[in-house]
PDB file of N, CA and C in Angstrom:
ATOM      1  N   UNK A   1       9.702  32.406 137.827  1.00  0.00           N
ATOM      2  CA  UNK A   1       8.277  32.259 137.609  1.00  0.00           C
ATOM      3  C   UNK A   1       7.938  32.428 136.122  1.00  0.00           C
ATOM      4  N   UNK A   2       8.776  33.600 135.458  1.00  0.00           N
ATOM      5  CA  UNK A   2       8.267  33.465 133.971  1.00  0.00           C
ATOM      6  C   UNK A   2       8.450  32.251 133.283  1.00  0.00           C
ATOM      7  N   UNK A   3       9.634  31.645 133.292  1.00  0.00           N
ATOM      8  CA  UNK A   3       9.931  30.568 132.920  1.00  0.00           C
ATOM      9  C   UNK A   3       8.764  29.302 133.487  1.00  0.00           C
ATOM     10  N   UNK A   4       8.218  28.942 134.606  1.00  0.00           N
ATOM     11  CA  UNK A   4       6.878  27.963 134.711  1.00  0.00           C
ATOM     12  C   UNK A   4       5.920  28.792 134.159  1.00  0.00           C
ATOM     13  N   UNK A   5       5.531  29.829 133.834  1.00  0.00           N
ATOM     14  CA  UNK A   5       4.251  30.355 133.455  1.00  0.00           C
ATOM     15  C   UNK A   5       3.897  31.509 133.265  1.00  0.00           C
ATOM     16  N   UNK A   6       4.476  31.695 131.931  1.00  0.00           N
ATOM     17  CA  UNK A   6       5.002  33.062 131.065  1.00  0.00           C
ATOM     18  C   UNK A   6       3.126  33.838 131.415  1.00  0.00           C
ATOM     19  N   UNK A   7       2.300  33.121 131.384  1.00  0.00           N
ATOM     20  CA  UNK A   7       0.877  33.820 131.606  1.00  0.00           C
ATOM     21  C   UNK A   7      -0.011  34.225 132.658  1.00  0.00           C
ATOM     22  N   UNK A   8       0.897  33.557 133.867  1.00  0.00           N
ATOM     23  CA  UNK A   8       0.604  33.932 135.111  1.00  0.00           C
ATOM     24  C   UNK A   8       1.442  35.636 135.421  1.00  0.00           C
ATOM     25  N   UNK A   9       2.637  35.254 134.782  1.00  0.00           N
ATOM     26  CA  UNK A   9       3.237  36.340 135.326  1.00  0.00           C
ATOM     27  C   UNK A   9       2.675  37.588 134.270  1.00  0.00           C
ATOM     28  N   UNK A  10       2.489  37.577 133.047  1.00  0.00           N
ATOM     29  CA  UNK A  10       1.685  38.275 132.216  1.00  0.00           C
ATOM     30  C   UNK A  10       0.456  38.989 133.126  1.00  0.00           C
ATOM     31  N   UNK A  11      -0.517  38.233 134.022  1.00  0.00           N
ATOM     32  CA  UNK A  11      -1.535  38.669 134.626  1.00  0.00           C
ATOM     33  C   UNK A  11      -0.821  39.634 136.062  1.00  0.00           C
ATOM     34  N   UNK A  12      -0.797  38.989 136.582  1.00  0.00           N
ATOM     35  CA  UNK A  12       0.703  39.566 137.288  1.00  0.00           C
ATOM     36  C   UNK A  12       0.810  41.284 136.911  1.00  0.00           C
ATOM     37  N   UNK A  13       1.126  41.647 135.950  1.00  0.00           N
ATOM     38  CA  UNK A  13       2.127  42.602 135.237  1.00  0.00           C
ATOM     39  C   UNK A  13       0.698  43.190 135.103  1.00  0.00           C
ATOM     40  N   UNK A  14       0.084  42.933 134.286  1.00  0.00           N
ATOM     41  CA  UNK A  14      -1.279  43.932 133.840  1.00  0.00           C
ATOM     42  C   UNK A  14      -2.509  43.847 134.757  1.00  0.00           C
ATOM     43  N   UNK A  15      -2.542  42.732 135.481  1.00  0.00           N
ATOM     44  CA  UNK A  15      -3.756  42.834 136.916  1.00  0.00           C
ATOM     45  C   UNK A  15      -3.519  43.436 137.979  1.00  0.00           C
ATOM     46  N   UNK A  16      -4.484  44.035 138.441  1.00  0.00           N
ATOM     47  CA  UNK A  16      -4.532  44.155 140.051  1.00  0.00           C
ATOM     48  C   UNK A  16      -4.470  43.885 141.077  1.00  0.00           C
ATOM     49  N   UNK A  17      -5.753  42.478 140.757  1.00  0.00           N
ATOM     50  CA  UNK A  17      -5.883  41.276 141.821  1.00  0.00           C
ATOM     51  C   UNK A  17      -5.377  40.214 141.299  1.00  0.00           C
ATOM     52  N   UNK A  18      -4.687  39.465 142.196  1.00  0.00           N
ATOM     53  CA  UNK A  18      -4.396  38.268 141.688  1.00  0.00           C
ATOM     54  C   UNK A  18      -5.218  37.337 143.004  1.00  0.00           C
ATOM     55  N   UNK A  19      -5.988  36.595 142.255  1.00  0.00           N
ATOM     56  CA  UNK A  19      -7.026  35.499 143.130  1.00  0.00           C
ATOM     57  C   UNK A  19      -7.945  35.145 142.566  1.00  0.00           C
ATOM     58  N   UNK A  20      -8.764  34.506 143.867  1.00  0.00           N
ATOM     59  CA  UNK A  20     -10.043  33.805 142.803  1.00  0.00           C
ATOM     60  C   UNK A  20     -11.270  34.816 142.334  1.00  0.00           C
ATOM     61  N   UNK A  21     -12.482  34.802 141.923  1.00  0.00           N
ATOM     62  CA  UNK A  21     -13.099  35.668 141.484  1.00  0.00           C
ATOM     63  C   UNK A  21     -13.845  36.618 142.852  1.00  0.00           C
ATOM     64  N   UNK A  22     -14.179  35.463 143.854  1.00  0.00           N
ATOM     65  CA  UNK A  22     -14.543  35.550 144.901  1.00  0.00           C
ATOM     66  C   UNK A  22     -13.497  36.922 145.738  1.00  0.00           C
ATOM     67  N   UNK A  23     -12.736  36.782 145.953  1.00  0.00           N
ATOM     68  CA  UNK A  23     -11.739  37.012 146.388  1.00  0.00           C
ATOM     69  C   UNK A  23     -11.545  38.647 145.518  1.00  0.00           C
ATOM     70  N   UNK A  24     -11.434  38.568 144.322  1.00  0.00           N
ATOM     71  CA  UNK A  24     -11.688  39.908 143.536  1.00  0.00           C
ATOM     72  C   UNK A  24     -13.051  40.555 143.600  1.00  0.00           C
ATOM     73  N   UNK A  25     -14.061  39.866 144.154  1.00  0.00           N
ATOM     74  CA  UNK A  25     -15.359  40.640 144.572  1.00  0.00           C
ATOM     75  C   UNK A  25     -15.270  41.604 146.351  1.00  0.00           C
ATOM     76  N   UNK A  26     -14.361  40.588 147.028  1.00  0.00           N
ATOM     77  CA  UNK A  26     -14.563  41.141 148.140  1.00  0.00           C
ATOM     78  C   UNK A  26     -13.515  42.548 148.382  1.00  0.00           C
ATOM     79  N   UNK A  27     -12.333  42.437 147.484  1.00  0.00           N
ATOM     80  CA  UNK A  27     -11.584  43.640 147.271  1.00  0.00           C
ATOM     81  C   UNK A  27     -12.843  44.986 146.924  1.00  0.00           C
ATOM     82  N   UNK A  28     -13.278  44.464 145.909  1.00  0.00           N
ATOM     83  CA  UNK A  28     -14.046  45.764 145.459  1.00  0.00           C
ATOM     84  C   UNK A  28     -15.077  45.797 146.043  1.00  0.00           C
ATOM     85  N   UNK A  29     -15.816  45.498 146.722  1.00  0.00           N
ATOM     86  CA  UNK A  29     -16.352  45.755 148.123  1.00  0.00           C
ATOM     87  C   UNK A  29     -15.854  46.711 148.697  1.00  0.00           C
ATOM     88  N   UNK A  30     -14.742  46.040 149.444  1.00  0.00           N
ATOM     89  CA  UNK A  30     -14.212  46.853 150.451  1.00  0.00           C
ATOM     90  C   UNK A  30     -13.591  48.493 149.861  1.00  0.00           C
ATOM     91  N   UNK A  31     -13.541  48.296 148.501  1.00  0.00           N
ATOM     92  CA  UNK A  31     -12.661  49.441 147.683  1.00  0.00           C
ATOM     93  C   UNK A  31     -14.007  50.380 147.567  1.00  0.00           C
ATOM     94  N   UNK A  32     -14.767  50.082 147.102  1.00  0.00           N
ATOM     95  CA  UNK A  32     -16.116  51.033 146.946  1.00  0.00           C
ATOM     96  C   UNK A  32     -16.297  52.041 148.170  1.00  0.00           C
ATOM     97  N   UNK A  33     -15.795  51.406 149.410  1.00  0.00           N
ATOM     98  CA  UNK A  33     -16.222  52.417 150.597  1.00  0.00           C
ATOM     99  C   UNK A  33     -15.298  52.799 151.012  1.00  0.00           C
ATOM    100  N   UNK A  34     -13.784  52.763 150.584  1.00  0.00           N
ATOM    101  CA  UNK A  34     -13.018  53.683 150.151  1.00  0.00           C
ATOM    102  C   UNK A  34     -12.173  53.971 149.199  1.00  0.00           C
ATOM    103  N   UNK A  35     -12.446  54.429 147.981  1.00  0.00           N
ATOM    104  CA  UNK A  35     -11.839  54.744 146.953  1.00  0.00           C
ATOM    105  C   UNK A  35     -11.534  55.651 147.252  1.00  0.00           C
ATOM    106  N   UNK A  36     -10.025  56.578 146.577  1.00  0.00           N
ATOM    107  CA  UNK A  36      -9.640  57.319 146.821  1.00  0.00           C
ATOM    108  C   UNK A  36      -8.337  57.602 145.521  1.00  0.00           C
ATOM    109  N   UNK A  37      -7.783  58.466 145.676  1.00  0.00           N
ATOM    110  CA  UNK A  37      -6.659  59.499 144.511  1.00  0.00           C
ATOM    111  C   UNK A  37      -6.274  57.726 144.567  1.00  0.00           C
ATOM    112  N   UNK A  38      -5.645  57.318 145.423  1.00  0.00           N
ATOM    113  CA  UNK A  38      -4.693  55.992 144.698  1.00  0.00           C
ATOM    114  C   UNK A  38      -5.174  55.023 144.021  1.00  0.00           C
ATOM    115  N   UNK A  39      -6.639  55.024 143.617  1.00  0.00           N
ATOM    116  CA  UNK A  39      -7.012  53.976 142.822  1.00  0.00           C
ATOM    117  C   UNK A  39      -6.868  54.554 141.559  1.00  0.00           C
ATOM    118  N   UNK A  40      -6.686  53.786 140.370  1.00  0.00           N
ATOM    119  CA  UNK A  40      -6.572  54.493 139.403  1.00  0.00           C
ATOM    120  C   UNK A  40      -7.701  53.336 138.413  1.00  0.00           C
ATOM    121  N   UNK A  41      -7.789  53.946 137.038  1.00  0.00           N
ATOM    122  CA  UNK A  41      -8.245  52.995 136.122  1.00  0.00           C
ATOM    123  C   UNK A  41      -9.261  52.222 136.460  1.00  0.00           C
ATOM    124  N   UNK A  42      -7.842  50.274 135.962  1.00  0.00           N
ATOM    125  CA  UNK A  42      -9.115  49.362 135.851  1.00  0.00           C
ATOM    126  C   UNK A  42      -9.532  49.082 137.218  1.00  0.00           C
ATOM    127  N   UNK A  43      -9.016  49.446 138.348  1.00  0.00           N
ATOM    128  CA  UNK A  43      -9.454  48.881 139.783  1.00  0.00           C
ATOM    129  C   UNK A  43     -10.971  49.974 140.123  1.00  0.00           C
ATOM    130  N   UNK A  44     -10.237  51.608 139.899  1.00  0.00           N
ATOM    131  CA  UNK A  44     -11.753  52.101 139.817  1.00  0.00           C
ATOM    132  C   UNK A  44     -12.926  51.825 139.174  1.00  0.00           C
ATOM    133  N   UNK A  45     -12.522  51.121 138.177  1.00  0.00           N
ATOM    134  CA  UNK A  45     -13.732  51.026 136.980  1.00  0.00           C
ATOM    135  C   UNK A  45     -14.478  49.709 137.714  1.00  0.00           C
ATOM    136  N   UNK A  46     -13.508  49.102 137.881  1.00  0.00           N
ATOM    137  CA  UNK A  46     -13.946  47.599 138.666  1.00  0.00           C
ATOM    138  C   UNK A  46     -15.052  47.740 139.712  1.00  0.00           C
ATOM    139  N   UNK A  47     -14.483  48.040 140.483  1.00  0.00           N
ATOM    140  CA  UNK A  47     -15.137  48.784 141.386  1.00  0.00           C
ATOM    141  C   UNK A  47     -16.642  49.581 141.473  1.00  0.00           C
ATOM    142  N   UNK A  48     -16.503  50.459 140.749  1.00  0.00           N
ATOM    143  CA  UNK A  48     -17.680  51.279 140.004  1.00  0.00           C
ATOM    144  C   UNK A  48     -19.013  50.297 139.657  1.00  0.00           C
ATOM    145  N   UNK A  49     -18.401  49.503 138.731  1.00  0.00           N
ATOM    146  CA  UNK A  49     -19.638  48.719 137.854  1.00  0.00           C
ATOM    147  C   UNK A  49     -19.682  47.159 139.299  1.00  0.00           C
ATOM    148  N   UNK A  50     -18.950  46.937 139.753  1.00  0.00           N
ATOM    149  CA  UNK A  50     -19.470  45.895 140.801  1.00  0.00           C
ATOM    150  C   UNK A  50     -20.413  46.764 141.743  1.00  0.00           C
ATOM    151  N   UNK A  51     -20.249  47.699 142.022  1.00  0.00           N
ATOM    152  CA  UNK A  51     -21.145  48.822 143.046  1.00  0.00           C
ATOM    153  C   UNK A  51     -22.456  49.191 142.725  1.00  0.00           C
ATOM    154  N   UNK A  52     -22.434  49.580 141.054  1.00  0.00           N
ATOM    155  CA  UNK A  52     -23.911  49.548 140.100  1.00  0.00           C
ATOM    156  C   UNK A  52     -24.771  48.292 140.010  1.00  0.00           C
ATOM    157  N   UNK A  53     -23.662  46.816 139.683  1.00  0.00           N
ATOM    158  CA  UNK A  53     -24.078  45.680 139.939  1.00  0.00           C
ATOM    159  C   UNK A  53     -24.805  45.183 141.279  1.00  0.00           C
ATOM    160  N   UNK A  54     -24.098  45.627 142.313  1.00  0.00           N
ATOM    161  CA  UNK A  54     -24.779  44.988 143.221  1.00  0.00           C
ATOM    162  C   UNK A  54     -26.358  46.188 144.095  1.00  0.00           C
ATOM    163  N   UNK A  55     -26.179  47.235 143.463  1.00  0.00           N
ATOM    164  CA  UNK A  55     -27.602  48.068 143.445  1.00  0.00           C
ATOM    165  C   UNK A  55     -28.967  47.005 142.782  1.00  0.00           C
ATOM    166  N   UNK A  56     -28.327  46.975 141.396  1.00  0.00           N
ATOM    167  CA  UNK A  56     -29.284  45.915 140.891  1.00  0.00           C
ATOM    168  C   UNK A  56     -30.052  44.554 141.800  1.00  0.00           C
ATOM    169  N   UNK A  57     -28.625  43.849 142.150  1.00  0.00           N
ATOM    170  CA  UNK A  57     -29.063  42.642 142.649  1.00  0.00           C
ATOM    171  C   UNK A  57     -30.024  42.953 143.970  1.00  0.00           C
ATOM    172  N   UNK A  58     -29.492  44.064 144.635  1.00  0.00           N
ATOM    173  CA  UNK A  58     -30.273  44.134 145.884  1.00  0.00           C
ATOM    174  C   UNK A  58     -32.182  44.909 145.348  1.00  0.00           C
ATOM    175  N   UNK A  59     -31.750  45.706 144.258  1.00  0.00           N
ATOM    176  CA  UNK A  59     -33.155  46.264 143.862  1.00  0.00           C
ATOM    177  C   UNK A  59     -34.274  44.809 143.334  1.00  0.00           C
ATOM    178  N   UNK A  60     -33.505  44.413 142.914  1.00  0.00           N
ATOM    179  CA  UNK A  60     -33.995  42.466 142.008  1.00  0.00           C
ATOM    180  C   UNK A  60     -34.718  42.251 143.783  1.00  0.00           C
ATOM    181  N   UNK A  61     -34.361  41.809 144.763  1.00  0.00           N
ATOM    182  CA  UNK A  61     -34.546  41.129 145.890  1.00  0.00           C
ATOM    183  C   UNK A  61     -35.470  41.833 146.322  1.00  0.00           C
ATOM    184  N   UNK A  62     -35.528  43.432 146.554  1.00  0.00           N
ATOM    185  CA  UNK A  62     -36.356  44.528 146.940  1.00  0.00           C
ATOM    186  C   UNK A  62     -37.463  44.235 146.218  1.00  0.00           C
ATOM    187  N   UNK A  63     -37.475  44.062 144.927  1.00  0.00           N
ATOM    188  CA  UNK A  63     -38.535  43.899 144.410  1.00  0.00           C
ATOM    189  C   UNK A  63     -39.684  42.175 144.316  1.00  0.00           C
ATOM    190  N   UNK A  64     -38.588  41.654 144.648  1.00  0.00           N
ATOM    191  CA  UNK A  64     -38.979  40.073 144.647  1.00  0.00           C
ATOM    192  C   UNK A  64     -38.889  40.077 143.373  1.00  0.00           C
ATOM    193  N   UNK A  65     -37.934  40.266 142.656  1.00  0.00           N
ATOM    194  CA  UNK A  65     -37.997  39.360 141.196  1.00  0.00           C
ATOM    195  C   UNK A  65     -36.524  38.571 140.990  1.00  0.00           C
ATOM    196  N   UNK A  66     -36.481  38.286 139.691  1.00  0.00           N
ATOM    197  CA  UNK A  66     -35.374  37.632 139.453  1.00  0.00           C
ATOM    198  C   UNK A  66     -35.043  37.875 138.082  1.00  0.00           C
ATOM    199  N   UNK A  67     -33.455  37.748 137.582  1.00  0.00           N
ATOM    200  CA  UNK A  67     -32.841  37.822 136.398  1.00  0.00           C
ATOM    201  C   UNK A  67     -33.618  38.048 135.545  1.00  0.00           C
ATOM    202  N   UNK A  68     -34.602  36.591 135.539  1.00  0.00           N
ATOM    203  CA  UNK A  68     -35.746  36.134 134.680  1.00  0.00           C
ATOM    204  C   UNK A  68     -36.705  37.323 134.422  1.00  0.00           C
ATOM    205  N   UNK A  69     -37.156  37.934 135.362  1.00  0.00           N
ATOM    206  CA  UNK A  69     -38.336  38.778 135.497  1.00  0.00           C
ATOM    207  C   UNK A  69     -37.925  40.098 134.929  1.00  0.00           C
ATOM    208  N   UNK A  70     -36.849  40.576 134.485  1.00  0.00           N
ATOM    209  CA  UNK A  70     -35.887  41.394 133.787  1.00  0.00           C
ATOM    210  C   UNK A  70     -36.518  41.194 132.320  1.00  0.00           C
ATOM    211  N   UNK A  71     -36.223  40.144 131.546  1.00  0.00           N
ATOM    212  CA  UNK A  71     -36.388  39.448 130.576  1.00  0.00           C
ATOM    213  C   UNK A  71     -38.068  39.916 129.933  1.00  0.00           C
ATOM    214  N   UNK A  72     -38.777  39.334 131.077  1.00  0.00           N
ATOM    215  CA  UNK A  72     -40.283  39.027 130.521  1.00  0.00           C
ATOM    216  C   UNK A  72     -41.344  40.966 131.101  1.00  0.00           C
ATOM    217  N   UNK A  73     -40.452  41.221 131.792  1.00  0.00           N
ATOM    218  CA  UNK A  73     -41.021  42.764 132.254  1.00  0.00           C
ATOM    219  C   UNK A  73     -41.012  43.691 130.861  1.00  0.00           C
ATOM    220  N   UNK A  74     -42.049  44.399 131.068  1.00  0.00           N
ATOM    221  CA  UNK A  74     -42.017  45.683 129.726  1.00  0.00           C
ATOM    222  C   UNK A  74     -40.280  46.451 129.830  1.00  0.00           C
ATOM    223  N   UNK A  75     -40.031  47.059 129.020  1.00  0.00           N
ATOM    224  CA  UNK A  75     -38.747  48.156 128.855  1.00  0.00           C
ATOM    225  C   UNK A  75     -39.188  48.927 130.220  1.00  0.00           C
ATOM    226  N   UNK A  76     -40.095  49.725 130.131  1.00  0.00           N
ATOM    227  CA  UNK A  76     -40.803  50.928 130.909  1.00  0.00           C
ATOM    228  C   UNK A  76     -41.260  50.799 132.607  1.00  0.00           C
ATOM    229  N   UNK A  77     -41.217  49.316 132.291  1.00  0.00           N
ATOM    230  CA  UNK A  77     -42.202  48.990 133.774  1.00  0.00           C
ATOM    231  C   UNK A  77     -41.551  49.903 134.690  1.00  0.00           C
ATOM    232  N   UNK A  78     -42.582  50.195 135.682  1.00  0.00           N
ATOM    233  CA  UNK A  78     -42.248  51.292 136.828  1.00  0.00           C
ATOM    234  C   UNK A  78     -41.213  50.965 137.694  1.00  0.00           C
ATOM    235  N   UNK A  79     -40.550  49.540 138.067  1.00  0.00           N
ATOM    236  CA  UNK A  79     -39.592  48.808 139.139  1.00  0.00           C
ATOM    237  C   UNK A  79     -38.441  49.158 138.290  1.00  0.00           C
ATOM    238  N   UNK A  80     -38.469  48.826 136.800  1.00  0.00           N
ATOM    239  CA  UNK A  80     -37.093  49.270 136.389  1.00  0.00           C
ATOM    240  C   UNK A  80     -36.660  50.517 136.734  1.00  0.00           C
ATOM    241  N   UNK A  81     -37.852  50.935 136.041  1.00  0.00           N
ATOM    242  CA  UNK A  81     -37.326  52.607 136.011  1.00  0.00           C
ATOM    243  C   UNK A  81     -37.129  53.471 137.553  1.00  0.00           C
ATOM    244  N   UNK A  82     -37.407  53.161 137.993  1.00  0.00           N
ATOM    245  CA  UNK A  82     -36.788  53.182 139.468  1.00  0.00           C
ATOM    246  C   UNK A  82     -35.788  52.389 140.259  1.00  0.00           C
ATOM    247  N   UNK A  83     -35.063  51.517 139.486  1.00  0.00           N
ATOM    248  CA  UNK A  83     -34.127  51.078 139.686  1.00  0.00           C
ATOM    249  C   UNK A  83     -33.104  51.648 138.374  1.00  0.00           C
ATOM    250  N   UNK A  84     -32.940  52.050 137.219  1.00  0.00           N
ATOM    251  CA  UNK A  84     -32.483  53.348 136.635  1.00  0.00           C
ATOM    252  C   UNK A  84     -32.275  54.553 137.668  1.00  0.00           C
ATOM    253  N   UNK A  85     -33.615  54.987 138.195  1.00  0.00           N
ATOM    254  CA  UNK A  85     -33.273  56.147 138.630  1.00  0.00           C
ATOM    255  C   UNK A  85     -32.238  55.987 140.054  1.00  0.00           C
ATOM    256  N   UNK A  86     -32.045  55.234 141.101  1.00  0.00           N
ATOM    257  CA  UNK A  86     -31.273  54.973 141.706  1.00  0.00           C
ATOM    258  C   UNK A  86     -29.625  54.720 140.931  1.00  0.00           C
ATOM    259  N   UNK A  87     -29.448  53.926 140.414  1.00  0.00           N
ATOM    260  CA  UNK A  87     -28.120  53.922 139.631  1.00  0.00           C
ATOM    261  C   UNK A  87     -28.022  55.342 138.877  1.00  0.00           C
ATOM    262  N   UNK A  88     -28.708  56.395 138.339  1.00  0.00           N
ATOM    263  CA  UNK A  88     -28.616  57.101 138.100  1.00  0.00           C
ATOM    264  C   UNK A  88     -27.993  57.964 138.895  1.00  0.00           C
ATOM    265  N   UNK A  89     -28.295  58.181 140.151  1.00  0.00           N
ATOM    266  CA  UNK A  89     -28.119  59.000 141.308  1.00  0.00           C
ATOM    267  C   UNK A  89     -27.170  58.465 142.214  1.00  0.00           C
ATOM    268  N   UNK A  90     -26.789  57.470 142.190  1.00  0.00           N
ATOM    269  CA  UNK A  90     -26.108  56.679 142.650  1.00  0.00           C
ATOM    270  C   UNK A  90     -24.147  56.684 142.292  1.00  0.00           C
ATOM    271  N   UNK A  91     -24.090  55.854 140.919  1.00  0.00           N
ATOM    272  CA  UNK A  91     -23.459  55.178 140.545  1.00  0.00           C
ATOM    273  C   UNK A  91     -22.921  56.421 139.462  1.00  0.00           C
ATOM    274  N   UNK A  92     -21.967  56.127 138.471  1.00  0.00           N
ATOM    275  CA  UNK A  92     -21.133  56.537 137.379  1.00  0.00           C
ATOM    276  C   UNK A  92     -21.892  55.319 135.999  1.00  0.00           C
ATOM    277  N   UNK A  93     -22.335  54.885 136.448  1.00  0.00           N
ATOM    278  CA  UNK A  93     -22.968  53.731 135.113  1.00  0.00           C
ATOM    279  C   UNK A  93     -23.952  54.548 134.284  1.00  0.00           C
ATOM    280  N   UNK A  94     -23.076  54.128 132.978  1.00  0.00           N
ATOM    281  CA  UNK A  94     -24.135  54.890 131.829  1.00  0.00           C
ATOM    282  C   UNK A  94     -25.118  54.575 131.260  1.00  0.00           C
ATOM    283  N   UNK A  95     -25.700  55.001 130.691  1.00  0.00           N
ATOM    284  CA  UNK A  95     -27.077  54.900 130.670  1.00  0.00           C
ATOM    285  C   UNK A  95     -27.326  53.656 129.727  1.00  0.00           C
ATOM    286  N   UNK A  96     -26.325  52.841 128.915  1.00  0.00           N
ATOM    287  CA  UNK A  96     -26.495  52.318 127.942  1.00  0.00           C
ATOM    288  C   UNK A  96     -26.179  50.903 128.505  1.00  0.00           C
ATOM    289  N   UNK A  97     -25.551  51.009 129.996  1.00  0.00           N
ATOM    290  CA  UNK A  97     -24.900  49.705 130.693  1.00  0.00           C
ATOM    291  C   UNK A  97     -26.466  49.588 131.534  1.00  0.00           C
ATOM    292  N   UNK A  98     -27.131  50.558 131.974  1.00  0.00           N
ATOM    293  CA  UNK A  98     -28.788  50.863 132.530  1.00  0.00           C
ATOM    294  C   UNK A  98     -29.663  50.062 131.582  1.00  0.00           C
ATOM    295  N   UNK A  99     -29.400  50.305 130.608  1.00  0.00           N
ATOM    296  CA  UNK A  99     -30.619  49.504 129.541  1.00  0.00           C
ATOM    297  C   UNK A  99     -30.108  47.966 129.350  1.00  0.00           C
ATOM    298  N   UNK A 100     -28.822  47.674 129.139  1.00  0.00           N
ATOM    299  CA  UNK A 100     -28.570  46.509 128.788  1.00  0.00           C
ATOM    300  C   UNK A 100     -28.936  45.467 129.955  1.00  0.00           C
ATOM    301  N   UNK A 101     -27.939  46.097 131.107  1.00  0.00           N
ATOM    302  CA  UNK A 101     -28.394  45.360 132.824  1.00  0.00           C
ATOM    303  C   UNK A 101     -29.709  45.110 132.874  1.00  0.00           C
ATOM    304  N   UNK A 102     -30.934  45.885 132.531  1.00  0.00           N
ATOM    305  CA  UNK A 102     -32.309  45.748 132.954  1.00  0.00           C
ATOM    306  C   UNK A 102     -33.094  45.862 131.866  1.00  0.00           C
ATOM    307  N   UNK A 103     -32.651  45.173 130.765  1.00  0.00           N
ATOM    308  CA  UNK A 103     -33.156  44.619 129.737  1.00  0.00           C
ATOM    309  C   UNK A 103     -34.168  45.792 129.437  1.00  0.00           C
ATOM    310  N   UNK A 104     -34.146  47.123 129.582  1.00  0.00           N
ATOM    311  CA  UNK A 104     -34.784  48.189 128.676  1.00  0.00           C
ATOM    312  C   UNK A 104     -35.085  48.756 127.556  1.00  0.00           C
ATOM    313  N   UNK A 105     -34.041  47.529 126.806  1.00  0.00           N
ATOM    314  CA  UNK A 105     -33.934  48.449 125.304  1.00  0.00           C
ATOM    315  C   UNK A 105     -32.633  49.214 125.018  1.00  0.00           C
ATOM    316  N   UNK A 106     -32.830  49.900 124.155  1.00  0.00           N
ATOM    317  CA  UNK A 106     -32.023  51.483 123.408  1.00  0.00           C
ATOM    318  C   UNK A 106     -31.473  52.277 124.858  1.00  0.00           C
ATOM    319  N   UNK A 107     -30.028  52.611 124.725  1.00  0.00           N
ATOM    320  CA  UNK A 107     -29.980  54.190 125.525  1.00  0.00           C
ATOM    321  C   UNK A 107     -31.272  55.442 125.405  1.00  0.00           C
ATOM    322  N   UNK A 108     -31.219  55.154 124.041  1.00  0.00           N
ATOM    323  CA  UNK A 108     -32.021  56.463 123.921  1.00  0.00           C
ATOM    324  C   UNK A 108     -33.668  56.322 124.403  1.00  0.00           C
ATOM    325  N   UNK A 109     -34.220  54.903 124.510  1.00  0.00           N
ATOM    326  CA  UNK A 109     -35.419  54.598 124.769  1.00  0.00           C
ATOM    327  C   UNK A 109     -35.500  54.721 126.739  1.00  0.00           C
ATOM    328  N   UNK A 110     -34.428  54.426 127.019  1.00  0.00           N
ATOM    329  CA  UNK A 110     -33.806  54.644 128.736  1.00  0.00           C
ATOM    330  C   UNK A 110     -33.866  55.936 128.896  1.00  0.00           C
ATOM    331  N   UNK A 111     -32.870  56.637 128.276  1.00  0.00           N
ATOM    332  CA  UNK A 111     -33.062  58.431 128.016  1.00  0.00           C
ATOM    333  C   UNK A 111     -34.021  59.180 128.471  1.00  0.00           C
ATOM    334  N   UNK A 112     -35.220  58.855 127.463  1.00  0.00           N
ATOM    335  CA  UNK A 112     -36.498  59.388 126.823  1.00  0.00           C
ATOM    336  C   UNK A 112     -37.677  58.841 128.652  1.00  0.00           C
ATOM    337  N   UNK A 113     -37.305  57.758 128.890  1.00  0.00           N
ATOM    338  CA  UNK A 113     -37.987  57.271 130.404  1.00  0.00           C
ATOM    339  C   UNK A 113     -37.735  58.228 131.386  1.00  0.00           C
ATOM    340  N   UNK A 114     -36.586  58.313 131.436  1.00  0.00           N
ATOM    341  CA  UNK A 114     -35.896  59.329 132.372  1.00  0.00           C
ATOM    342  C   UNK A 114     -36.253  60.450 132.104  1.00  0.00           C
ATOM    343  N   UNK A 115     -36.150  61.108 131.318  1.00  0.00           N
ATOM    344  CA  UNK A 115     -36.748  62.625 131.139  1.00  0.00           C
ATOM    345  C   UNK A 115     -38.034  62.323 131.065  1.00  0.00           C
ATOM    346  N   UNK A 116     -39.051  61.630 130.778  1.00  0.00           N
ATOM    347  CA  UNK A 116     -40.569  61.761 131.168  1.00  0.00           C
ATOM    348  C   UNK A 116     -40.807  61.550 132.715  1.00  0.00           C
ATOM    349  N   UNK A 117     -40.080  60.877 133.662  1.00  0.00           N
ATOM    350  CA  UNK A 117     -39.880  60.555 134.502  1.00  0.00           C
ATOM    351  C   UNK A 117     -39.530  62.085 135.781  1.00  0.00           C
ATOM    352  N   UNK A 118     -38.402  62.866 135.109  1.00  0.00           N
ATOM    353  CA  UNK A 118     -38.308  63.642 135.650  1.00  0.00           C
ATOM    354  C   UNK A 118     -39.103  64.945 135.739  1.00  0.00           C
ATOM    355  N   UNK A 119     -39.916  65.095 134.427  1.00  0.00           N
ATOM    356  CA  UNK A 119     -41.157  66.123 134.017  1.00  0.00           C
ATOM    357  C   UNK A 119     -41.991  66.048 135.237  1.00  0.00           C
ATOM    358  N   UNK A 120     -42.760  64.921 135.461  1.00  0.00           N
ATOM    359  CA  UNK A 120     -43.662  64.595 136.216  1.00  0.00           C
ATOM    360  C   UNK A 120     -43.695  64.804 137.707  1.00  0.00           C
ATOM    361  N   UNK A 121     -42.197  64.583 138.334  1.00  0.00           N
ATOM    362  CA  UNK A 121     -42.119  64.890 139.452  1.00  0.00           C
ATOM    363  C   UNK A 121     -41.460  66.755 139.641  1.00  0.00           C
TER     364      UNK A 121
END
């Protein structure tokens, strides 16, 4: 095999999954609801941020918006920031992957939401 395709087997050697993307979504699916000591690394990490990811997509639907509506929404608006605070409580995603995903701005402007956020209640 190295010899037809010194870069397949390269992926091979340093991947996890070998398949289509599809196919690497439904692994980490199924891995999210049980991870455990034998996952290590990039499969946990994988895992992790597809799990934060798909909080989003389902909070996007919850809310009736779309990608788009990410974009044109304030940093602050109240749907984000309650979709922050779920991945917060949720997930291992940092706060700086929180702002970028939901178009908030700065970590530190995400931060500063969150702790006014938590004062109040």
């Amino acid at each position: 095999m190295a010899e037809d395709d010194p870069k397949q087997l390269k992926a091979m050697r340093r991947g996890w999954c070998l398949g289509t993307e599809e196919f690497r979504r439904e692994l980490l699916a199924q891995m999210s609801e049980r991870i455990g000591e034998n996952h290590f690394g990039e499969e946990r990490a994988q895992s992790e941020a597809e799990e934060a990811d798909r909080i989003v997509r389902e909070g996007l639907r919850r809310l009736k918006w779309t990608e788009a509506d990410l974009e044109v929404r304030s940093k602050g608006d109240p749907g984000k920031v309650k979709l922050a605070l779920q991945l917060r409580s949720e997930t291992t995603a940092t706060i700086k992957w929180m702002a970028q995903r939901l178009k908030m701005g700065t970590s530190t402007h995400l931060n500063h939401l969150l702790y006014w956020h938590r004062r109040k209640t």
